[in-house]
N, C-alpha and C. Protein backbone atom coordinates (compact mmCIF):
# COMPACT_ATOMS: atom_id res chain seq x y z
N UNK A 1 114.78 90.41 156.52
CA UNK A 1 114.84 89.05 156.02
C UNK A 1 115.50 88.17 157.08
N UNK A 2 114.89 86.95 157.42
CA UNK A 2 115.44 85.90 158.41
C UNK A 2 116.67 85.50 157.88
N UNK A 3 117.55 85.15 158.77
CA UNK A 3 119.30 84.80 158.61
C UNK A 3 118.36 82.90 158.12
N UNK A 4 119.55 82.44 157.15
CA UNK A 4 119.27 81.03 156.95
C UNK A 4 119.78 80.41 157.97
N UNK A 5 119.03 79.00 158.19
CA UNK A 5 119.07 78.30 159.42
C UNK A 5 119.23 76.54 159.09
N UNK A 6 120.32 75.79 159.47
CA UNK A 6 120.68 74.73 159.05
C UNK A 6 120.01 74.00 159.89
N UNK A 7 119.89 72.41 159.68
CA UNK A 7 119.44 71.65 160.63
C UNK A 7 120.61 70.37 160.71
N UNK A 8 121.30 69.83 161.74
CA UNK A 8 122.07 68.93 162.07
C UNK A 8 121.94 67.78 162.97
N UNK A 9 122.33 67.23 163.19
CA UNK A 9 122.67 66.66 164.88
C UNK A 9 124.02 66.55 165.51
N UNK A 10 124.01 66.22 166.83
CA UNK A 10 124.81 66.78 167.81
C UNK A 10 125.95 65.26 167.53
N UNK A 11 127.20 66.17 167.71
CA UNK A 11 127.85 64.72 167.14
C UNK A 11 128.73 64.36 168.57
N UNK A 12 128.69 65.61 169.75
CA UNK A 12 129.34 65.04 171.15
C UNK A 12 129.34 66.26 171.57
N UNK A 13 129.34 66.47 172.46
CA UNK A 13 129.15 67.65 173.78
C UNK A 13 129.83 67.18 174.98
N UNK A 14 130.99 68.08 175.43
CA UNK A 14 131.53 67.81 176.73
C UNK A 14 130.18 69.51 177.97
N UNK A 15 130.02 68.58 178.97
CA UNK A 15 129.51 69.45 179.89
C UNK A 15 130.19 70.24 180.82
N UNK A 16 131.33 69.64 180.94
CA UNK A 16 132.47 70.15 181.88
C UNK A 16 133.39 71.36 180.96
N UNK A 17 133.01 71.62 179.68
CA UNK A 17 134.05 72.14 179.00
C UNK A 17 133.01 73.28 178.22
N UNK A 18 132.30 72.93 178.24
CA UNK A 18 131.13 73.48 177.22
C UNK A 18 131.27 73.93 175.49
N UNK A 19 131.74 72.71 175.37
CA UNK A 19 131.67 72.86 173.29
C UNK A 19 131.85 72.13 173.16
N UNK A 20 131.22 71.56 172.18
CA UNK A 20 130.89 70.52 171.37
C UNK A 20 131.10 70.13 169.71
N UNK A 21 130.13 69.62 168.99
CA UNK A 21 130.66 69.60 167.45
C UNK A 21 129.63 69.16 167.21
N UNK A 22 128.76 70.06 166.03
CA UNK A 22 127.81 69.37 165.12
C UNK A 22 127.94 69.14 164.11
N UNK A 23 126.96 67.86 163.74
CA UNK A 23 127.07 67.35 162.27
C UNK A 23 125.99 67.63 161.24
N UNK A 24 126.27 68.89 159.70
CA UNK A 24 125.63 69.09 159.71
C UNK A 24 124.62 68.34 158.57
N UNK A 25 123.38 68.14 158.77
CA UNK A 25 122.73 67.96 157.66
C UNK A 25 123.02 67.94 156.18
N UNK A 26 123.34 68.42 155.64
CA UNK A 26 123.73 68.79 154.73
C UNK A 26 125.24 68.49 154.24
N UNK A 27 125.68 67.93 154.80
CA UNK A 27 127.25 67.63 154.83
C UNK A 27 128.22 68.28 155.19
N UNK A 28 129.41 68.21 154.89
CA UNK A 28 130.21 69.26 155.10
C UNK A 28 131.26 69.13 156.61
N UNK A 29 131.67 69.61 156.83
CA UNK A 29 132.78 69.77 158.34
C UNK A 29 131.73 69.68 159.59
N UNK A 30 132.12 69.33 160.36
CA UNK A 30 131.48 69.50 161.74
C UNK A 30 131.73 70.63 161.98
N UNK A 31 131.18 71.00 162.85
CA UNK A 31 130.99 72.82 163.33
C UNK A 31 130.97 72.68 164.91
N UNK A 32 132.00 73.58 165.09
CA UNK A 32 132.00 73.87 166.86
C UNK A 32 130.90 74.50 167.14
N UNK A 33 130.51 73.96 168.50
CA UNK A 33 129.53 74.92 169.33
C UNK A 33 130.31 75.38 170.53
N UNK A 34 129.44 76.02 170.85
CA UNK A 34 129.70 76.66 172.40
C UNK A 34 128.58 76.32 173.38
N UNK A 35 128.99 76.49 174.33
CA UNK A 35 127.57 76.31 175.68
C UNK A 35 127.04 77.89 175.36
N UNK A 36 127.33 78.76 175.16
CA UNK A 36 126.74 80.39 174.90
C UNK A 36 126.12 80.26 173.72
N UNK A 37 126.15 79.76 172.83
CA UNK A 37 125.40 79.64 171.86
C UNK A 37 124.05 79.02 172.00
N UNK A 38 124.11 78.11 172.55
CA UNK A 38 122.74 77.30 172.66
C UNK A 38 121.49 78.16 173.32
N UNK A 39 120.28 77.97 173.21
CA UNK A 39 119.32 78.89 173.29
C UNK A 39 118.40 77.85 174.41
N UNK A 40 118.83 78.34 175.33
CA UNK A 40 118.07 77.38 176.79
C UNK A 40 118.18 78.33 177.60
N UNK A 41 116.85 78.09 178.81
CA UNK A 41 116.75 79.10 180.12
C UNK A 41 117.50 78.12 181.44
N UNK A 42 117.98 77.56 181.11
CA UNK A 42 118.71 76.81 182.54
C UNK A 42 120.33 76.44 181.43
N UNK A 43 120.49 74.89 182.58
CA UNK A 43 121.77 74.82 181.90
C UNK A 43 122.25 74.53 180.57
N UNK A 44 122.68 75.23 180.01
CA UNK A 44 123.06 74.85 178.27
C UNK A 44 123.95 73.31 178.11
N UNK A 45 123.37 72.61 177.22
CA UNK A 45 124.27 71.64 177.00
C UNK A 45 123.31 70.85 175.70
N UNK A 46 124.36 69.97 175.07
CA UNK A 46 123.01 68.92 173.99
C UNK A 46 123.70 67.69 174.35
N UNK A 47 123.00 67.01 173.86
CA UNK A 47 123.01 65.52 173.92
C UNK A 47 123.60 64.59 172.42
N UNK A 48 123.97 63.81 172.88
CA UNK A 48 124.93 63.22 171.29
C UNK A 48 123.65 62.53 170.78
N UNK A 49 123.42 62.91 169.40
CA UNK A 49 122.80 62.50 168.55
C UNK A 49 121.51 63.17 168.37
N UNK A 50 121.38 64.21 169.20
CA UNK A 50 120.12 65.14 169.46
C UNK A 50 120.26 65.94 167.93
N UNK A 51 119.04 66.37 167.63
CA UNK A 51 118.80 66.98 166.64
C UNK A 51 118.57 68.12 166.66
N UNK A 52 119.12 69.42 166.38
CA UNK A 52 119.41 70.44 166.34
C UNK A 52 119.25 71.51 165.14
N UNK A 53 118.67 72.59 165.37
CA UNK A 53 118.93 73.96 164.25
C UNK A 53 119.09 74.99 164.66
N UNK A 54 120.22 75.77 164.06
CA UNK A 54 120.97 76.25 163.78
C UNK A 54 121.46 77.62 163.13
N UNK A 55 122.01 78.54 162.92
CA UNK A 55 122.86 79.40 161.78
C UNK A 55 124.50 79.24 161.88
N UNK A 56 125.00 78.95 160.91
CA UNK A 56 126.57 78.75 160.48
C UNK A 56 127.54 80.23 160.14
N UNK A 57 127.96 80.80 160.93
CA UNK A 57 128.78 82.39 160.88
C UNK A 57 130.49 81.91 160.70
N UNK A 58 130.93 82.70 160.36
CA UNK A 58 132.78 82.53 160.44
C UNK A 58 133.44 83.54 161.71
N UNK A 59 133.44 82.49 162.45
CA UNK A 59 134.40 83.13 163.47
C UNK A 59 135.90 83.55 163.29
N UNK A 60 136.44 84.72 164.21
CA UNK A 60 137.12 85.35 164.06
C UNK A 60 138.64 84.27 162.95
N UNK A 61 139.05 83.22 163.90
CA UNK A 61 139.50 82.72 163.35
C UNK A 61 139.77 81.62 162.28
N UNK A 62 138.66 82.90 161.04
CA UNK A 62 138.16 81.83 159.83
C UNK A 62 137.46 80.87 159.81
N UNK A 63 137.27 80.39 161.21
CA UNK A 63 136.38 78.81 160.47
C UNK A 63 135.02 78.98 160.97
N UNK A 64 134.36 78.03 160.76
CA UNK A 64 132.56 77.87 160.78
C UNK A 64 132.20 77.78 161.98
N UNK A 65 131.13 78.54 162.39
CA UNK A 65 130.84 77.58 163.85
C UNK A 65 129.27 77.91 164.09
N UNK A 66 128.45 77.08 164.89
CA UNK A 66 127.35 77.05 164.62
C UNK A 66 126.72 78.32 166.05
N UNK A 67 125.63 78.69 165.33
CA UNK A 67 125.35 80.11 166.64
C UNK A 67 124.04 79.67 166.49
N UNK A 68 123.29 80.60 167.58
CA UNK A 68 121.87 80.46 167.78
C UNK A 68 121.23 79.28 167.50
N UNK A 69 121.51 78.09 168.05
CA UNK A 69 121.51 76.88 168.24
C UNK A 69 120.32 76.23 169.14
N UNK A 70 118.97 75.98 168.62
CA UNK A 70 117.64 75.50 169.24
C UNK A 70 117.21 73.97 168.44
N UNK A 71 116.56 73.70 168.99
CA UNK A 71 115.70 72.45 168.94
C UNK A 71 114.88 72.80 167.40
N UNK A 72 114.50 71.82 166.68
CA UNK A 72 114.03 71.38 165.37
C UNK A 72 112.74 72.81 165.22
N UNK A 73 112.52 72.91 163.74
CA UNK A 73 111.81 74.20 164.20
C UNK A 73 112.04 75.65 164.77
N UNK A 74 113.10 75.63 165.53
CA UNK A 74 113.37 77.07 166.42
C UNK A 74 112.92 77.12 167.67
N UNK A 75 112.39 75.77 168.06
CA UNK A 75 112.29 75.63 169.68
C UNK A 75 113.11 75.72 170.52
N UNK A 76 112.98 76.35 171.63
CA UNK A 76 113.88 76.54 172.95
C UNK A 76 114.48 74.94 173.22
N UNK A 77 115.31 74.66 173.56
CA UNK A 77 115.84 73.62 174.20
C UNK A 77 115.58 73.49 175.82
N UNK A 78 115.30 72.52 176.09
CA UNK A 78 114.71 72.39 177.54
C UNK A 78 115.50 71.88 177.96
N UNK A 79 115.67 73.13 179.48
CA UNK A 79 116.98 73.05 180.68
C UNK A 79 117.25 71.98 181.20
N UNK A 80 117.93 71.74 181.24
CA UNK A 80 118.40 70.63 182.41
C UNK A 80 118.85 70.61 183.44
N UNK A 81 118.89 70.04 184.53
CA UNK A 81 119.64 70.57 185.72
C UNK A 81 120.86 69.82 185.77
N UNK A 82 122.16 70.38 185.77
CA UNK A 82 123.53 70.13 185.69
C UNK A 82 123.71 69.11 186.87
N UNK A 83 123.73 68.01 187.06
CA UNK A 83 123.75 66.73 187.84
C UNK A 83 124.84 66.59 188.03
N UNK A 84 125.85 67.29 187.18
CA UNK A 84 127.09 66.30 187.29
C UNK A 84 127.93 65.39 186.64
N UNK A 85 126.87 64.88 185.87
CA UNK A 85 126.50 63.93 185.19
C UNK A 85 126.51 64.61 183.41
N UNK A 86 126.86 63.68 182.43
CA UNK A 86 126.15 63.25 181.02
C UNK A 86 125.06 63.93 180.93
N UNK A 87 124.62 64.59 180.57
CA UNK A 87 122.60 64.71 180.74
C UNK A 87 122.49 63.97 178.75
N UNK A 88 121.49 62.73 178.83
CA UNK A 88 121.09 62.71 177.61
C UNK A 88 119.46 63.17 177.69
N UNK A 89 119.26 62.30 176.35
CA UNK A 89 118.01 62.91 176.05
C UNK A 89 117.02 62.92 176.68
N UNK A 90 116.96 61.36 176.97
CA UNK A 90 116.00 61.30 178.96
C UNK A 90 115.86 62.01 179.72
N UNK A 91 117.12 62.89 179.69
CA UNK A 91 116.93 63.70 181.32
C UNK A 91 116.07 64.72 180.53
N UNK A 92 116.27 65.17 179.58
CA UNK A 92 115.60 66.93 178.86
C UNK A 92 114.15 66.68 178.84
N UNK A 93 113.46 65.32 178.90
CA UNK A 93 111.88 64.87 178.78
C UNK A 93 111.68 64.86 180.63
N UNK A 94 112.62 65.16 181.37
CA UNK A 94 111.93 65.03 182.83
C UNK A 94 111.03 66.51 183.11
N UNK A 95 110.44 66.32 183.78
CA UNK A 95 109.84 67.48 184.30
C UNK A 95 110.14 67.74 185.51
N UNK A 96 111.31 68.57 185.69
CA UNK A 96 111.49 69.24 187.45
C UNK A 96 110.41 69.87 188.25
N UNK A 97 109.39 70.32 187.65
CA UNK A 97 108.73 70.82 188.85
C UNK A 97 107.59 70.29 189.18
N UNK A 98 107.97 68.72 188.87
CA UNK A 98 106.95 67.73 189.65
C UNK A 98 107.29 67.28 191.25
């Protein structure tokens, strides 16, 4: 049987730090992420206000936090290349290997 899977959006993401906080759909507490959680083949990161799904587990120290973390549907999240920079949603629609 498939684990249940929430749908949220991204309520801020540091890139330099890698965790963030989502907001979820459904109400309730924001939920930490991690950059290891997110389900991307390059650099992990989301964008504030990006829309996101999800599964909600209790980490060690009791509280909620969101895991296996993809794009609407269960789509891969598309890499970005770590600039340095913010990456929003703009950058995730570029295509690098133009």
């Amino acid at each position: 049987m498939a684990e249940e899977r929430s749908t949220g959006t991204v309520r801020w993401f540091n890139d330099s730090k890698g965790f963030g906080f989502i907001k979820p759909d459904d109400g309730g507490e924001d939920l930490f992420v991690h950059q290891s959680s997110i389900k991307s083949d390059g650099f992990r990161s989301l964008s504030e206000n990006e829309a996101v799904e999800f599964q909600v587990v209790l980490a060690e120290d009791g509280k909620t936090k969101a895991v296996d973390v993809t794009g609407p549907d269960g789509s891969s999240l598309q890499a970005v290349e770590n600039l340095g920079i913010s990456q929003g949603s703009a950058l995730r629609q570029l295509n690098f290997s133009q």
